[in-house]
C-alpha atoms as a PDB file:
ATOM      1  CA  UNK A   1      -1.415  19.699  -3.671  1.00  0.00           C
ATOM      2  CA  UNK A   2      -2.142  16.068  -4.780  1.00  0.00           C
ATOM      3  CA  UNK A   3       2.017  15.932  -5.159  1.00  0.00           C
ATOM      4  CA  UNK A   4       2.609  16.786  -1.965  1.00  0.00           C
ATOM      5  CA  UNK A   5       0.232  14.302  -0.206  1.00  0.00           C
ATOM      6  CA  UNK A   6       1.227  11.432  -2.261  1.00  0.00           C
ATOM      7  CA  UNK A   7       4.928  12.187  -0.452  1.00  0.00           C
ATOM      8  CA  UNK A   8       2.997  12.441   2.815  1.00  0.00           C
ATOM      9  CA  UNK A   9       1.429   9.057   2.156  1.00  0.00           C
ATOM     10  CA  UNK A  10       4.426   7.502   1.328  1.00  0.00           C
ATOM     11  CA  UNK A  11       6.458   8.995   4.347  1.00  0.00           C
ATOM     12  CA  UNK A  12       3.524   7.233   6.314  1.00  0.00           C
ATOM     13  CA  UNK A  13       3.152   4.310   4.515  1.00  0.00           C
ATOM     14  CA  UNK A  14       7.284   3.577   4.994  1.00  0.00           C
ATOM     15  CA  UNK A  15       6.077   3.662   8.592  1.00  0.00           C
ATOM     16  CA  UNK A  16       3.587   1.125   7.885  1.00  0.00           C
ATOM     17  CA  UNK A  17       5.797  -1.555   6.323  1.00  0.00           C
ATOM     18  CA  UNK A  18       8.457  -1.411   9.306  1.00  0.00           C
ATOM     19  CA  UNK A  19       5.310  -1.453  12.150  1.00  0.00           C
ATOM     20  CA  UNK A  20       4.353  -4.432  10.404  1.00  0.00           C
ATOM     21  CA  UNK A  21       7.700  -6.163   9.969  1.00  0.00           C
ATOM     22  CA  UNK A  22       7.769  -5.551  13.487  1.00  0.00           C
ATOM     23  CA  UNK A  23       4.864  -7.005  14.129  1.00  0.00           C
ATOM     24  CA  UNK A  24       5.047 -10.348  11.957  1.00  0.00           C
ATOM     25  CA  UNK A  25       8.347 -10.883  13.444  1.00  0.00           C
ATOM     26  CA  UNK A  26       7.838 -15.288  15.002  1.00  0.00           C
ATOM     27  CA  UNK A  27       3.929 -14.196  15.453  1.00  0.00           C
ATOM     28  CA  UNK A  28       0.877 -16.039  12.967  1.00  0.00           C
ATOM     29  CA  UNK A  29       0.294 -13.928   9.806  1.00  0.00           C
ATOM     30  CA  UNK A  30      -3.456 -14.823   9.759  1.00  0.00           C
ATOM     31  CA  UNK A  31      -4.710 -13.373  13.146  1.00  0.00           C
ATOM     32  CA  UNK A  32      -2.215 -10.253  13.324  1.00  0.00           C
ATOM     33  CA  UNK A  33      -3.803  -9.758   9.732  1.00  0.00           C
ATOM     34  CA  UNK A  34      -7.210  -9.626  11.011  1.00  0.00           C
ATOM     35  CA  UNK A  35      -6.576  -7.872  13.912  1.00  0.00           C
ATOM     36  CA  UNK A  36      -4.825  -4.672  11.617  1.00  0.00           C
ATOM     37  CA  UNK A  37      -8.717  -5.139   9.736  1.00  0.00           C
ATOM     38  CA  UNK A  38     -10.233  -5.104  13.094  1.00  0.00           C
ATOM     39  CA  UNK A  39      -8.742  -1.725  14.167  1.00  0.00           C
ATOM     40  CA  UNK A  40      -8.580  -0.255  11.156  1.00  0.00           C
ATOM     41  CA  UNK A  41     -12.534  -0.599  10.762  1.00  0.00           C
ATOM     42  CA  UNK A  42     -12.304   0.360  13.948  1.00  0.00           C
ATOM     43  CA  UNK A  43     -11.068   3.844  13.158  1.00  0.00           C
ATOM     44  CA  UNK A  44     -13.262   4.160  10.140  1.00  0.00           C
ATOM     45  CA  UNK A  45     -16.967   2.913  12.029  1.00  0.00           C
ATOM     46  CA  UNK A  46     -17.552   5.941  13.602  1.00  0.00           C
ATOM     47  CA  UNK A  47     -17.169   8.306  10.810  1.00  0.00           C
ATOM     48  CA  UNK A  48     -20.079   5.935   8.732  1.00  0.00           C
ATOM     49  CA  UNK A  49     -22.166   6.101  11.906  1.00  0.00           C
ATOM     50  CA  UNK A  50     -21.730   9.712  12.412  1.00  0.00           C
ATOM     51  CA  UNK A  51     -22.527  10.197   8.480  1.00  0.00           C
ATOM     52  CA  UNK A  52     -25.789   7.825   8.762  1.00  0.00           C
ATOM     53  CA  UNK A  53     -27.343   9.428  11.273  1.00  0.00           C
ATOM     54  CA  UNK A  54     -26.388  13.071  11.395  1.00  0.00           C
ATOM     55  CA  UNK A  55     -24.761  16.314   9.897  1.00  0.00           C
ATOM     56  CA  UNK A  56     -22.117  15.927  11.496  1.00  0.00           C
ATOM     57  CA  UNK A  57     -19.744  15.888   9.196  1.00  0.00           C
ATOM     58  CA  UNK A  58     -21.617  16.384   6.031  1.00  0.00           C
ATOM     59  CA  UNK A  59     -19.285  19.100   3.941  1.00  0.00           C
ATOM     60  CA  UNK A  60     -15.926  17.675   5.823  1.00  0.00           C
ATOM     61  CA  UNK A  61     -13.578  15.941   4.590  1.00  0.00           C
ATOM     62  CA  UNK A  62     -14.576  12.978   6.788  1.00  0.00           C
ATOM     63  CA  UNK A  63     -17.666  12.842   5.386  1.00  0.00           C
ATOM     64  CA  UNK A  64     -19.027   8.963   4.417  1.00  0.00           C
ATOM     65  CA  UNK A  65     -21.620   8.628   1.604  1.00  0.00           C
ATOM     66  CA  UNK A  66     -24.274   6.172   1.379  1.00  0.00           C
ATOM     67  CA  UNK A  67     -25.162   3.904  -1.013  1.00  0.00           C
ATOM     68  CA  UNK A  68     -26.446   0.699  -2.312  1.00  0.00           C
ATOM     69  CA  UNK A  69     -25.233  -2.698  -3.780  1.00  0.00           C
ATOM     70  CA  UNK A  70     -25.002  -0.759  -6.937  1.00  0.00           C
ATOM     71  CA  UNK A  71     -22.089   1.021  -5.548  1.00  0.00           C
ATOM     72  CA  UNK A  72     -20.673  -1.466  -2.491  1.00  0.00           C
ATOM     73  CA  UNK A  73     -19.944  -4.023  -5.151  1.00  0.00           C
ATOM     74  CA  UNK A  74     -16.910  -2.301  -6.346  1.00  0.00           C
ATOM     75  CA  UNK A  75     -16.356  -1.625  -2.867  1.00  0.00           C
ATOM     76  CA  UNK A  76     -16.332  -5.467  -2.126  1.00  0.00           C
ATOM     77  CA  UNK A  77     -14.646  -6.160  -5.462  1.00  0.00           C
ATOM     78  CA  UNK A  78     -11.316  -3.359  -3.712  1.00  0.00           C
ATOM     79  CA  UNK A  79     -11.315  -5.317  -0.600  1.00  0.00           C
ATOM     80  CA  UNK A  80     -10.723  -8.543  -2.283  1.00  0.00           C
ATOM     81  CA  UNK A  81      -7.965  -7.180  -4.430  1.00  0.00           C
ATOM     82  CA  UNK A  82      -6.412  -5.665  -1.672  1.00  0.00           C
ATOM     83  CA  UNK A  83      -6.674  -8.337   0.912  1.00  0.00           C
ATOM     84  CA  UNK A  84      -5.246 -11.259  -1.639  1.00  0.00           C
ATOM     85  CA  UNK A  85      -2.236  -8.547  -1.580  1.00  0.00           C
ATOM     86  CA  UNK A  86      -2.131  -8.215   1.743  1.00  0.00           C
ATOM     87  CA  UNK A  87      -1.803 -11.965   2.340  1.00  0.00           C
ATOM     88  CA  UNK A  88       1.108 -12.573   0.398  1.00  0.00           C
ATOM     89  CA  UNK A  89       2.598  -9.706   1.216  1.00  0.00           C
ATOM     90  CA  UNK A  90       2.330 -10.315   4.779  1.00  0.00           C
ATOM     91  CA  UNK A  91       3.891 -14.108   4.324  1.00  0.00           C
ATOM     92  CA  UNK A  92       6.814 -12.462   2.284  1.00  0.00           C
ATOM     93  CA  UNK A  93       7.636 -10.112   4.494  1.00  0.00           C
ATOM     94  CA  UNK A  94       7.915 -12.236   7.292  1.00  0.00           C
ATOM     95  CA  UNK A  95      10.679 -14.630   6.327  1.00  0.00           C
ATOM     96  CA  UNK A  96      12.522 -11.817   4.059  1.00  0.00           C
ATOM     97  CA  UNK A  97      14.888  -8.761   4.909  1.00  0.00           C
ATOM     98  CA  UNK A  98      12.567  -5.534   5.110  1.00  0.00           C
ATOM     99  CA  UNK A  99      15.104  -3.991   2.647  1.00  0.00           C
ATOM    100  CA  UNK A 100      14.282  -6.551   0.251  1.00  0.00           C
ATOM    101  CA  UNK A 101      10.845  -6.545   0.491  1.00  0.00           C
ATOM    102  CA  UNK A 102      10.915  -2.926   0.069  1.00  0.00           C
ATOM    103  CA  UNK A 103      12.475  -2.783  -3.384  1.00  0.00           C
ATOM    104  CA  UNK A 104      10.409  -5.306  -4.677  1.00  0.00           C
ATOM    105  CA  UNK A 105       7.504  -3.288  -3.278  1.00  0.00           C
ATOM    106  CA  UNK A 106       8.686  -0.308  -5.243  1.00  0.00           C
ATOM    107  CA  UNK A 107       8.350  -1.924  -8.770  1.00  0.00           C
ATOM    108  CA  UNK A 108       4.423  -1.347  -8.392  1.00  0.00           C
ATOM    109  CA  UNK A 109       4.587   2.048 -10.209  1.00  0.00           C
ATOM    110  CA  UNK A 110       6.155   0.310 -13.357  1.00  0.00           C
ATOM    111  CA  UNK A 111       3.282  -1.827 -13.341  1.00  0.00           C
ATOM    112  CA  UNK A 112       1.095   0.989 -12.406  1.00  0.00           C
ATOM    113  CA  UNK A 113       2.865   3.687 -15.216  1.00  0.00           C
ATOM    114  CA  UNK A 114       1.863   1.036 -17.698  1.00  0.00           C
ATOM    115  CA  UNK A 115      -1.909   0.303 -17.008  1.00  0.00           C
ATOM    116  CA  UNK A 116      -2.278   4.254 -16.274  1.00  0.00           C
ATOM    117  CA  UNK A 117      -0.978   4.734 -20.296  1.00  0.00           C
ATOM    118  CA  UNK A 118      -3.131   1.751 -21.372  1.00  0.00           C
ATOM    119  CA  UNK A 119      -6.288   2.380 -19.151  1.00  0.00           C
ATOM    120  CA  UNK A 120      -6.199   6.115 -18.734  1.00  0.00           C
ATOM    121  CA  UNK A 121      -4.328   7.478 -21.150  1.00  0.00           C
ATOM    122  CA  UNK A 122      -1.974   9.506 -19.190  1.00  0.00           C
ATOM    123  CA  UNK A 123       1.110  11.327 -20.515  1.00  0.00           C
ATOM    124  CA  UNK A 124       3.978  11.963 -18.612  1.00  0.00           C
ATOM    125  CA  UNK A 125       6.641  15.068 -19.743  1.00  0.00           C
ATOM    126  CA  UNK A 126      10.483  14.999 -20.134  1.00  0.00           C
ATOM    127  CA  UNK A 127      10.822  15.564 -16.365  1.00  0.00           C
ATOM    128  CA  UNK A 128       8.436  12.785 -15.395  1.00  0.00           C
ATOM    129  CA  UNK A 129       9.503  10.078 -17.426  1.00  0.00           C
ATOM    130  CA  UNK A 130      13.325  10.943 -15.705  1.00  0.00           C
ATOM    131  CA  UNK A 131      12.433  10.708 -12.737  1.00  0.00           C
ATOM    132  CA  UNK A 132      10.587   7.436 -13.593  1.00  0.00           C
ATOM    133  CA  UNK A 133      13.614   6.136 -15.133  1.00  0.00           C
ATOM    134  CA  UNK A 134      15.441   6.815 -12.385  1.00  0.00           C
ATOM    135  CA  UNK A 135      13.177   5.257  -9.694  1.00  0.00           C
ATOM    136  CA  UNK A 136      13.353   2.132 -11.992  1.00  0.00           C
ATOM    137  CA  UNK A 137      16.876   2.040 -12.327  1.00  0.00           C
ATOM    138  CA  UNK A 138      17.663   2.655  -8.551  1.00  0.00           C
ATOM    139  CA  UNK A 139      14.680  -0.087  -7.804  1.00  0.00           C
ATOM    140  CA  UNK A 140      16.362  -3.079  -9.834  1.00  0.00           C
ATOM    141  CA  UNK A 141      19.778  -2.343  -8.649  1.00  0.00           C
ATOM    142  CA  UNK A 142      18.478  -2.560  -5.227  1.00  0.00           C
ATOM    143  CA  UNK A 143      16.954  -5.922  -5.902  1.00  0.00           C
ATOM    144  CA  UNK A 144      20.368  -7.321  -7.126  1.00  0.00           C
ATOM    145  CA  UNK A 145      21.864  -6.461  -3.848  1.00  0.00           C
ATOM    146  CA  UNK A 146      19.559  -8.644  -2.435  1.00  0.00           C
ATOM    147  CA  UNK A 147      21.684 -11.314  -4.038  1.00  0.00           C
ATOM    148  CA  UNK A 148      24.267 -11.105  -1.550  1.00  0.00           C
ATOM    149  CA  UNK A 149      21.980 -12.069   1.194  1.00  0.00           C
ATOM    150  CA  UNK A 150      22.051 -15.454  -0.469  1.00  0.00           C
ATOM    151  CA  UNK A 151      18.588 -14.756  -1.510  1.00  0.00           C
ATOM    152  CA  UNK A 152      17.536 -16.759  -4.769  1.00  0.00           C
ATOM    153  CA  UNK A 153      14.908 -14.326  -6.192  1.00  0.00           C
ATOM    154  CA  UNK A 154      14.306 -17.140  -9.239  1.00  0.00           C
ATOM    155  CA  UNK A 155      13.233 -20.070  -6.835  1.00  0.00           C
ATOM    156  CA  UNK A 156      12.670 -18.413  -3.175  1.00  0.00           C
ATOM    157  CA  UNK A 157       8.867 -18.514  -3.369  1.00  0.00           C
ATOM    158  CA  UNK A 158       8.527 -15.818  -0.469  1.00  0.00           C
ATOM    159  CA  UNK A 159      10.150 -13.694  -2.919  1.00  0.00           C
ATOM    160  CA  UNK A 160       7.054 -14.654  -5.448  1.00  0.00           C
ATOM    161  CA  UNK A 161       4.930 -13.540  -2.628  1.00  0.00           C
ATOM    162  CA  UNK A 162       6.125 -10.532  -2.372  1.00  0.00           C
ATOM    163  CA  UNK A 163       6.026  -9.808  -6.082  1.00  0.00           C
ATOM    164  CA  UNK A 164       2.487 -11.175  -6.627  1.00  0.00           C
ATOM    165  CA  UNK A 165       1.623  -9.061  -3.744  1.00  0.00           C
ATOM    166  CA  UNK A 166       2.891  -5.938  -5.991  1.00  0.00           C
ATOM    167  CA  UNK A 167       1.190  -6.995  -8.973  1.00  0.00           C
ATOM    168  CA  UNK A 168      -2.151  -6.957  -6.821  1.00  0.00           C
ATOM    169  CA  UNK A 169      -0.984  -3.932  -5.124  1.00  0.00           C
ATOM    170  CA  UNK A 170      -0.906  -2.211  -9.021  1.00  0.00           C
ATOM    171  CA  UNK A 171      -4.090  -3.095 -10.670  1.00  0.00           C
ATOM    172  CA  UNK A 172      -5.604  -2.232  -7.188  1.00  0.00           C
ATOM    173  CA  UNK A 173      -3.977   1.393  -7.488  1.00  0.00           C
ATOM    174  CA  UNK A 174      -5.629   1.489 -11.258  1.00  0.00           C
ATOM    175  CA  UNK A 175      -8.489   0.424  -9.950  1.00  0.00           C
ATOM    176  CA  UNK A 176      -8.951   3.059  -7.220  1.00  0.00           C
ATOM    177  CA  UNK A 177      -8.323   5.849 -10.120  1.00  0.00           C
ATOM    178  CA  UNK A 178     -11.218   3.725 -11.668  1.00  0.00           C
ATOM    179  CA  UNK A 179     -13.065   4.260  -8.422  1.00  0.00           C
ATOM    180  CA  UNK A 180     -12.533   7.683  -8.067  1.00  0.00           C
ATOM    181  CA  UNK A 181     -12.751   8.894 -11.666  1.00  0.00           C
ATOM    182  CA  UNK A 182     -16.021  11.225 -12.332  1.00  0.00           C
ATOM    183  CA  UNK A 183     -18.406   9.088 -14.827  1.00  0.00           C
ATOM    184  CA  UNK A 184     -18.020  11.757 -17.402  1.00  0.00           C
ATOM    185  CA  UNK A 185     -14.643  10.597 -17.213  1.00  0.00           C
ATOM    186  CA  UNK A 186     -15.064   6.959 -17.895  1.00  0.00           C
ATOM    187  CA  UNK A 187     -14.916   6.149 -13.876  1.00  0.00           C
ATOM    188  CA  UNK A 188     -17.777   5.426 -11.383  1.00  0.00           C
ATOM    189  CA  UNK A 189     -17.416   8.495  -9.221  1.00  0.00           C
ATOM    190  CA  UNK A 190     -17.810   6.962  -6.281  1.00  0.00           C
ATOM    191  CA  UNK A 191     -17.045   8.608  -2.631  1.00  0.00           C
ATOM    192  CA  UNK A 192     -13.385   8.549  -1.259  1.00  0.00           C
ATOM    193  CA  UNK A 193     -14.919   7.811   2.261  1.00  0.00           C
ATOM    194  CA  UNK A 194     -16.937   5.134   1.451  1.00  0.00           C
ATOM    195  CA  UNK A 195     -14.328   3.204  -0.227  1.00  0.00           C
ATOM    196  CA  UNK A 196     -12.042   3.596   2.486  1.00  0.00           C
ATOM    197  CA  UNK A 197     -14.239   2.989   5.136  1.00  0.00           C
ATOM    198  CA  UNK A 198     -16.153   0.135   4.285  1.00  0.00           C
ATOM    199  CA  UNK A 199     -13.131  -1.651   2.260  1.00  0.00           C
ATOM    200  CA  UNK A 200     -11.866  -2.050   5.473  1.00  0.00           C
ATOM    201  CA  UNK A 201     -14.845  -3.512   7.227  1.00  0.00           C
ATOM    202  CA  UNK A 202     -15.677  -5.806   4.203  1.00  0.00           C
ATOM    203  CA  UNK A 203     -11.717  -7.207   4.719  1.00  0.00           C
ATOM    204  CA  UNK A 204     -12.160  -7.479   8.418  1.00  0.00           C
ATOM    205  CA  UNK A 205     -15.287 -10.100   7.823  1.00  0.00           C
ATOM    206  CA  UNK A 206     -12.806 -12.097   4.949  1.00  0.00           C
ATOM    207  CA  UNK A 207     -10.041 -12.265   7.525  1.00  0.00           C
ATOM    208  CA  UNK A 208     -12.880 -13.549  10.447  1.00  0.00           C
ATOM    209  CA  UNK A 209     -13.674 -16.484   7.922  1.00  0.00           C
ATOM    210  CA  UNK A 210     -10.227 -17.063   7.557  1.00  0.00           C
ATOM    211  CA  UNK A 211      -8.990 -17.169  11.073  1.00  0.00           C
ATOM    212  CA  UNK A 212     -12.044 -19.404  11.901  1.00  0.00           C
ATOM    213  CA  UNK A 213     -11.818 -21.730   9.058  1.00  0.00           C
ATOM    214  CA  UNK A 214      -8.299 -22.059   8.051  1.00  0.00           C
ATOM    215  CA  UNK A 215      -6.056 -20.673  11.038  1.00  0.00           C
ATOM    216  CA  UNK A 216      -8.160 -21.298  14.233  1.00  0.00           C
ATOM    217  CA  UNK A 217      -8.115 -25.613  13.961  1.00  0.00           C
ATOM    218  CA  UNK A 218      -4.592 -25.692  13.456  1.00  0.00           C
ATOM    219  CA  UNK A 219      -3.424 -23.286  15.392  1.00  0.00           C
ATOM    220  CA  UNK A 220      -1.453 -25.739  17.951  1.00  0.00           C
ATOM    221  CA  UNK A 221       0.452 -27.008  14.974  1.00  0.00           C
ATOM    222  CA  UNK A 222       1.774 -23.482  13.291  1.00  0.00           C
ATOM    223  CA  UNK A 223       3.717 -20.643  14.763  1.00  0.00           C
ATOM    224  CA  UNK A 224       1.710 -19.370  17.492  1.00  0.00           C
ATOM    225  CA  UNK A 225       0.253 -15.934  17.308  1.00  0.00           C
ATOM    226  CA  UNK A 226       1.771 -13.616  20.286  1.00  0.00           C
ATOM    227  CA  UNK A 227       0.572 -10.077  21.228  1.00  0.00           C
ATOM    228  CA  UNK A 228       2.740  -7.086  20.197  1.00  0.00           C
ATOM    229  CA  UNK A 229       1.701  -3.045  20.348  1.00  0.00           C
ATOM    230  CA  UNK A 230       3.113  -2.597  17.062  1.00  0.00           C
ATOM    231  CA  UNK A 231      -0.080  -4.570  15.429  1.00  0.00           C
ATOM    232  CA  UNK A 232      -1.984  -1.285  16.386  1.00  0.00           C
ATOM    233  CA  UNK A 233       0.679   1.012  15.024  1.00  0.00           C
ATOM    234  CA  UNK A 234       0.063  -0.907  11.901  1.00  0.00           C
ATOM    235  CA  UNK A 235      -3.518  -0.377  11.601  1.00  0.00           C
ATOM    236  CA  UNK A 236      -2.969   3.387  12.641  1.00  0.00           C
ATOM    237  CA  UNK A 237      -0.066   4.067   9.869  1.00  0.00           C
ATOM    238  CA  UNK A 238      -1.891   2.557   7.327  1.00  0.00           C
ATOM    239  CA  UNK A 239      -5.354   3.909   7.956  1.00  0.00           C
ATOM    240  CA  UNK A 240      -3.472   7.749   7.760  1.00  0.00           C
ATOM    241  CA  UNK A 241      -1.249   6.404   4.639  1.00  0.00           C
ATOM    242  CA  UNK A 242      -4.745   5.278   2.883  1.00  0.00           C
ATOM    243  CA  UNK A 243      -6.951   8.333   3.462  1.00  0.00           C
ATOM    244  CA  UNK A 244      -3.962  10.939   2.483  1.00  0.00           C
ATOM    245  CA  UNK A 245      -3.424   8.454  -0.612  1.00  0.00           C
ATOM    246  CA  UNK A 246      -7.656   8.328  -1.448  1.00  0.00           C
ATOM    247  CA  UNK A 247      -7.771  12.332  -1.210  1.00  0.00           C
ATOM    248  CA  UNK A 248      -5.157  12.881  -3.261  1.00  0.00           C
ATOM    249  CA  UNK A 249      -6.636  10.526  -6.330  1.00  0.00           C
ATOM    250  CA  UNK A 250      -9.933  12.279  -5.473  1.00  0.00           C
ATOM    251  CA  UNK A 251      -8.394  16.299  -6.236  1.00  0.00           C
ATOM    252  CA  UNK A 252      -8.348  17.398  -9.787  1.00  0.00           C
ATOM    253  CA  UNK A 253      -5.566  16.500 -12.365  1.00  0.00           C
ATOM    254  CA  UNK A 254      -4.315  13.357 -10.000  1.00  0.00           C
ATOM    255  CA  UNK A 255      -2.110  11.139 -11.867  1.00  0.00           C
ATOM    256  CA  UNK A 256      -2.072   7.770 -10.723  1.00  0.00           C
ATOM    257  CA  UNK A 257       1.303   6.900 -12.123  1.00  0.00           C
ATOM    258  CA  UNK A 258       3.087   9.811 -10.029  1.00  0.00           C
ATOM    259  CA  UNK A 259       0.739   8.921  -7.191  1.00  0.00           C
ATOM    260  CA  UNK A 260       1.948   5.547  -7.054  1.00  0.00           C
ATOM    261  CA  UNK A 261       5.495   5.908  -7.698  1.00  0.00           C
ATOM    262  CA  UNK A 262       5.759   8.798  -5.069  1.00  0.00           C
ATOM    263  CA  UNK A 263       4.668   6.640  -2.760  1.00  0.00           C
ATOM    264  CA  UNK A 264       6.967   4.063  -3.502  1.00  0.00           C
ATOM    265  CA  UNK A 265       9.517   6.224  -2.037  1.00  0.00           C
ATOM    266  CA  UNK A 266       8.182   4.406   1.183  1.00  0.00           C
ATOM    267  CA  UNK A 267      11.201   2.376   0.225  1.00  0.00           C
ATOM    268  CA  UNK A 268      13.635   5.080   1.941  1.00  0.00           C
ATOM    269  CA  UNK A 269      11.581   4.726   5.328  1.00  0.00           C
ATOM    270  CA  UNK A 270      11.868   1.214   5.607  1.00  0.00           C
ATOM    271  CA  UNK A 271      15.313   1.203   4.175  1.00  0.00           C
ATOM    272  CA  UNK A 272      16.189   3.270   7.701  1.00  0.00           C
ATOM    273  CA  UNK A 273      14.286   1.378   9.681  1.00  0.00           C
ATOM    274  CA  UNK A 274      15.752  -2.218   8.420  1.00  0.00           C
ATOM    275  CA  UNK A 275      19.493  -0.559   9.199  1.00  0.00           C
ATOM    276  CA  UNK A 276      19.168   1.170  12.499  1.00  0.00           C
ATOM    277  CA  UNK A 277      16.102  -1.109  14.206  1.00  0.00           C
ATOM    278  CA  UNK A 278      16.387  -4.330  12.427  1.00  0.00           C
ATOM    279  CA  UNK A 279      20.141  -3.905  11.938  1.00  0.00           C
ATOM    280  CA  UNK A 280      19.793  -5.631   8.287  1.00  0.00           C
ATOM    281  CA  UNK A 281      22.892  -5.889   6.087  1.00  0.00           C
ATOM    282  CA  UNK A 282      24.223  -5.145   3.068  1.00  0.00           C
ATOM    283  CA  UNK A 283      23.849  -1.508   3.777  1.00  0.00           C
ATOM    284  CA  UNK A 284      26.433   0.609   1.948  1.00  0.00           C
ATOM    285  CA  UNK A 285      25.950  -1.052  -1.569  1.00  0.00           C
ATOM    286  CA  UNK A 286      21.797   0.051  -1.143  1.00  0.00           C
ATOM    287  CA  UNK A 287      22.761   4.119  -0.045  1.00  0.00           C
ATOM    288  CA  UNK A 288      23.729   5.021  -3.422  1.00  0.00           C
ATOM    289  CA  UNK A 289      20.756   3.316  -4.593  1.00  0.00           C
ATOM    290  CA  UNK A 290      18.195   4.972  -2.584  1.00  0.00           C
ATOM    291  CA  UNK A 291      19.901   8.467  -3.575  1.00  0.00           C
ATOM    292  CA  UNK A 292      18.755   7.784  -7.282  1.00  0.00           C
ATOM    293  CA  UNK A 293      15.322   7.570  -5.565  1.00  0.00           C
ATOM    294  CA  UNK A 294      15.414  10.254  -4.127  1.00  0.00           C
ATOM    295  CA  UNK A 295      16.681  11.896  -7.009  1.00  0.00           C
ATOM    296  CA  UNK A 296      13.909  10.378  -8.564  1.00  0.00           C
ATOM    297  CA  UNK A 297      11.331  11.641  -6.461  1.00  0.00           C
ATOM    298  CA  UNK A 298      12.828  15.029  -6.938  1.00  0.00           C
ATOM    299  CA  UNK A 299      12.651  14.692 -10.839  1.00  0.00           C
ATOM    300  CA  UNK A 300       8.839  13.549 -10.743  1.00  0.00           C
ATOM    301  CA  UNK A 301       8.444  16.676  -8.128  1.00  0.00           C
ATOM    302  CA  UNK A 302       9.628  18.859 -10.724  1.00  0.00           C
ATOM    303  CA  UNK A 303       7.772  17.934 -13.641  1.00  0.00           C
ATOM    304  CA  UNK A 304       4.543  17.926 -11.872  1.00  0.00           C
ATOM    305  CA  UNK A 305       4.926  21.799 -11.070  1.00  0.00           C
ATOM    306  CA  UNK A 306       6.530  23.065 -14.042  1.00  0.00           C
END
């Protein structure tokens, strides 16, 4: 079951990065950032309200658990992981093809395979560790295609963005098995929900600061922020992505590794996105490499369930 929404997530969260290209496209990173924290908080404030004040929803699966600084501070510790990722990831993808951002995207689960067998202790089978070869393999040869977009990955510093974005992006996927790990586990057991929910709220106040402070007194001088309805489809995408992604960690036997390489297969989404809406090039060189991903995916699939 975990498997299967970890595909679901990634199917979403392929949606996410194109809405968001979209979105970024000449418009100011900093407030359409905040404003995807705004809604997606948003979507998430009535389920805490509904949770503090009712049964509502106690024994759903929308159910948010309460708690004190004891147990926020890893929440606020998350958001700050997750929003330093966001930033640069936001800047990157705005001045670089969304099939280059993509494969850079998907080396996360290499970073994330290798913290899950140093942190966790996790152990992948022969059918596993093929389809992880795969996905590797079909990852870096899509990167080198980027080359013929004139795209210097050694000195373009959006590029560096993009893959200090995925390093973030990793040890905040190892730290959300942390999260959700039962203590007797070596984790802190802490409520799907209540990450999710208030993550989101704690980045919303971050970005405020940040579009007051930093964006807000020079905003005359930069690229000027414009209003597009694919900001909301951001927030909405990613929101869905996130709580399919959270419930999966939080069911018995979740792997992060597979988690987080499955949903690295968000690289096929955007890859059809960039070539029939954006209308990016270099197309026919990248098919054969998203086949070995899928053929990847199908591997991992299979040694999961066998």
């Amino acid at each position: 079951m975990w498997l299967v929404l970890a595909f679901l997530s990634a199917a979403l969260l392929g949606c996410y990065d194109s809405f968001k290209k979209e979105a970024l496209k000449q418009n100011a990173v900093i407030p359409v950032l905040f404003l995807n924290t705004l809604f997606s908080s948003l979507i998430f404030l009535p389920f805490i309200v509904l949770s503090a004040t009712g049964n509502t929803l106690d024994g759903t699966i929308f159910h948010v658990a309460s708690g004190g600084w004891e147990v926020h501070k890893y929440v606020v510790l998350k958001a700050i992981i997750v929003l330093s990722s966001w930033i640069l990831g936001y800047f990157g993808m705005k001045h670089l093809p969304l099939t280059i951002v993509g494969p850079i995207n998907a080396t996360r689960p290499v970073m994330v395979l290798v913290g899950a067998l140093l942190v966790f202790g996790e152990r992948l089978n022969g059918w596993q560790w093929l389809g992880v070869g795969l996905a590797v393999a079909s990852f870096f040869m899509l990167s080198r295609s980027g080359k013929k977009e004139g795209i210097d990955f050694k000195h373009d510093h959006w590029i560096w963005m993009i893959v200090g974005a995925a390093a973030l992006g990793a040890v905040s996927g190892l730290y959300d098995k942390y999260l959700m790990a039962p203590v007797e586990a070596g984790g802190v057991g802490l409520d799907r929900m209540l990450v999710q929910s208030w993550y989101n709220i704690y980045q919303c106040f971050m970005m405020l600061a940040m579009l007051v402070m930093l964006w807000w007194p020079k905003h005359r001088e930069t690229t000027p922020f414009h209003w597009h309805w694919s900001i909301i489809f951001v927030s909405l995408f990613l929101s869905t992505a996130d709580f399919v992604y959270f419930y999966s960690l939080s069911l018995p036997d979740a792997m992060i590794s597979i988690v987080s390489m499955v949903r690295r297969g968000s690289v096929v989404v955007s890859f059809l996105f960039g070539a029939l809406i954006f209308h990016e090039h270099n197309l026919k060189s990248k098919v054969v490499d998203l086949a070995l991903v899928l053929l990847g995916m199908l591997c991992l699939y299979i040694g999961t369930n066998s």
